[in-house]
Protein backbone atom coordinates (compact mmCIF):
# COMPACT_ATOMS: atom_id res chain seq x y z
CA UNK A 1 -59.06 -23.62 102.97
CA UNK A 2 -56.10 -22.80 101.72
CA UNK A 3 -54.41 -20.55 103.79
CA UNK A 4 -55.65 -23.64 106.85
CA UNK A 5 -53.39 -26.40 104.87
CA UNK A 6 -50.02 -23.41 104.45
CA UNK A 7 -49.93 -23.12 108.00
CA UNK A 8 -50.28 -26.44 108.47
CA UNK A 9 -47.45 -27.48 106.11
CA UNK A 10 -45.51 -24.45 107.98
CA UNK A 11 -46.35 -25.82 111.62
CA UNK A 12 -45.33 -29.52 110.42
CA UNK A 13 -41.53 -27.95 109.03
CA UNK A 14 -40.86 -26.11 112.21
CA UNK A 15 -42.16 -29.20 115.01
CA UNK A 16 -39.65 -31.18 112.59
CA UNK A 17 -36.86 -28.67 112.67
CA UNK A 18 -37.09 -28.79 116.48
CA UNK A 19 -37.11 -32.37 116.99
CA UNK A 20 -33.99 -32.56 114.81
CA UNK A 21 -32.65 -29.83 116.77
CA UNK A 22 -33.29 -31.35 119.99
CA UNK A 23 -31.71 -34.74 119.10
CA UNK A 24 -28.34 -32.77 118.03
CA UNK A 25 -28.39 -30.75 120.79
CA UNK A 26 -28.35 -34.18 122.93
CA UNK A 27 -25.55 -35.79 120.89
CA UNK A 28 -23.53 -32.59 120.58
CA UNK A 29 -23.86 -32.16 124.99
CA UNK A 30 -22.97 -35.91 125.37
CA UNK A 31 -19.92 -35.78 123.27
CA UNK A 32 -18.68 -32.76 125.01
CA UNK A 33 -18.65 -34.41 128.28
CA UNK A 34 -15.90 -36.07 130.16
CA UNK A 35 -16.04 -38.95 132.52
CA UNK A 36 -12.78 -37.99 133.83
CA UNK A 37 -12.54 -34.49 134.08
CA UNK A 38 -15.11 -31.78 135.42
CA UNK A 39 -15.03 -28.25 135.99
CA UNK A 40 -16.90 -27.77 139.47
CA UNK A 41 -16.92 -24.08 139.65
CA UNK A 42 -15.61 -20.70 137.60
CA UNK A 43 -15.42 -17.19 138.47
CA UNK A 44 -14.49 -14.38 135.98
CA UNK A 45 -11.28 -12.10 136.95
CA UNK A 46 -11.33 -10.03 133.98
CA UNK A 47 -13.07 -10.23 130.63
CA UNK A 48 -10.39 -12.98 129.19
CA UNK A 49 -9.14 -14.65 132.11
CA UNK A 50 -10.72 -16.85 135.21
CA UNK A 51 -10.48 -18.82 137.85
CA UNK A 52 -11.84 -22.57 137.82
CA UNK A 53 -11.80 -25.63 140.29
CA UNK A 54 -11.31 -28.90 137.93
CA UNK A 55 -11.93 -32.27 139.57
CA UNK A 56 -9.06 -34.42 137.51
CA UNK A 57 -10.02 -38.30 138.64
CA UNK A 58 -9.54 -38.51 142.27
CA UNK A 59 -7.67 -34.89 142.23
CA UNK A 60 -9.28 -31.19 142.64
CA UNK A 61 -7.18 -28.54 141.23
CA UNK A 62 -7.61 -24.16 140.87
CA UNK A 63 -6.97 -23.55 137.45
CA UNK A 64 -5.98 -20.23 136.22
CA UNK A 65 -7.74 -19.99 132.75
CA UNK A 66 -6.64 -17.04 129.77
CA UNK A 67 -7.42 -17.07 125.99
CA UNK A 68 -3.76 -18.49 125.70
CA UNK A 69 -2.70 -20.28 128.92
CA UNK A 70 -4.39 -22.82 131.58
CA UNK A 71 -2.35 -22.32 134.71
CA UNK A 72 -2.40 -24.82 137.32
CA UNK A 73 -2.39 -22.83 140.80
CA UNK A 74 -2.93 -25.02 143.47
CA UNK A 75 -4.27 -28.56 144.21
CA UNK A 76 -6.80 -28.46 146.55
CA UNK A 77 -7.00 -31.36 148.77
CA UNK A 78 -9.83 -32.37 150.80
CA UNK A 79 -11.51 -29.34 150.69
CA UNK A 80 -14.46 -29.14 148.62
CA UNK A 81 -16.32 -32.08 150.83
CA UNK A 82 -15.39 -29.19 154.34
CA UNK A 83 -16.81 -26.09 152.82
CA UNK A 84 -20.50 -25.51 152.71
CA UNK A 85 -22.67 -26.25 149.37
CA UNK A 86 -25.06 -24.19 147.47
CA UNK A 87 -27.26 -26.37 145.60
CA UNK A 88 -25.37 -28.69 144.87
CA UNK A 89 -22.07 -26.16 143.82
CA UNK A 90 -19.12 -25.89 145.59
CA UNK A 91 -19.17 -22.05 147.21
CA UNK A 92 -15.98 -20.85 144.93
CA UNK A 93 -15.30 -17.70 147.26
CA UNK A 94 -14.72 -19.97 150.54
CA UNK A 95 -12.34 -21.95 149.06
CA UNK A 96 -10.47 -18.75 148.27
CA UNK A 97 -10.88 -17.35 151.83
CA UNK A 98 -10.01 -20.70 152.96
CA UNK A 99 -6.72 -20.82 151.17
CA UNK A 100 -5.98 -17.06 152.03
CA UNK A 101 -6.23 -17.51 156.10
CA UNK A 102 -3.88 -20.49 156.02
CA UNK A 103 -1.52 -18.51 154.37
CA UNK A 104 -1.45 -20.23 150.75
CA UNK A 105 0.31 -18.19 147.75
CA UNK A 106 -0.93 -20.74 145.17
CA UNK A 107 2.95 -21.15 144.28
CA UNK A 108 3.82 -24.81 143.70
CA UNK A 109 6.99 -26.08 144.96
């Protein structure tokens, strides 16, 4: 009978531990989101740097992202409602194509 209340004790500690761990993974997720920026898409160029499409307000915008730097490379206007969705996601590599054909350098002026 003993050994029946220990892992009872034991499976009461851990369905605690989980519920805590649940509610502060929900607070910790809704404090790390923005209502005014979000980062649509991301593709890794090397093993510290990426590309990423950030939606900024009313503005979309390809981000060049390092450990030390955010770059901003191009706004991208009008786009992202055009080119063709995967569940939901923006296809990052049309956009690219997209910007390539019309002859783009991602240079601002």
């Amino acid at each position: 009978m003993a050994y029946f209340e220990v892992f009872a004790y034991l499976f009461i500690v851990l369905l605690v531990f989980y519920v805590v761990a649940r509610i502060l993974k929900n607070n910790i997720d809704s404090l790390r989101r923005s209502k005014h920026i979000e980062i649509i898409d991301s593709v890794a160029v090397s093993a510290k740097s990426n590309l990423q499409i950030a939606k900024v307000g009313s503005k979309t915008y390809l981000l060049g992202v390092t450990d030390n730097h955010i770059n901003v490379l191009d706004e991208i206007e009008g786009e992202l409602e055009v080119l063709n969705r995967l569940d939901g996601k923006v296809d990052f590599s049309s956009i690219i194509k997209n910007k390539m054909r019309k002859g783009d350098n991602f240079e601002k002026n």
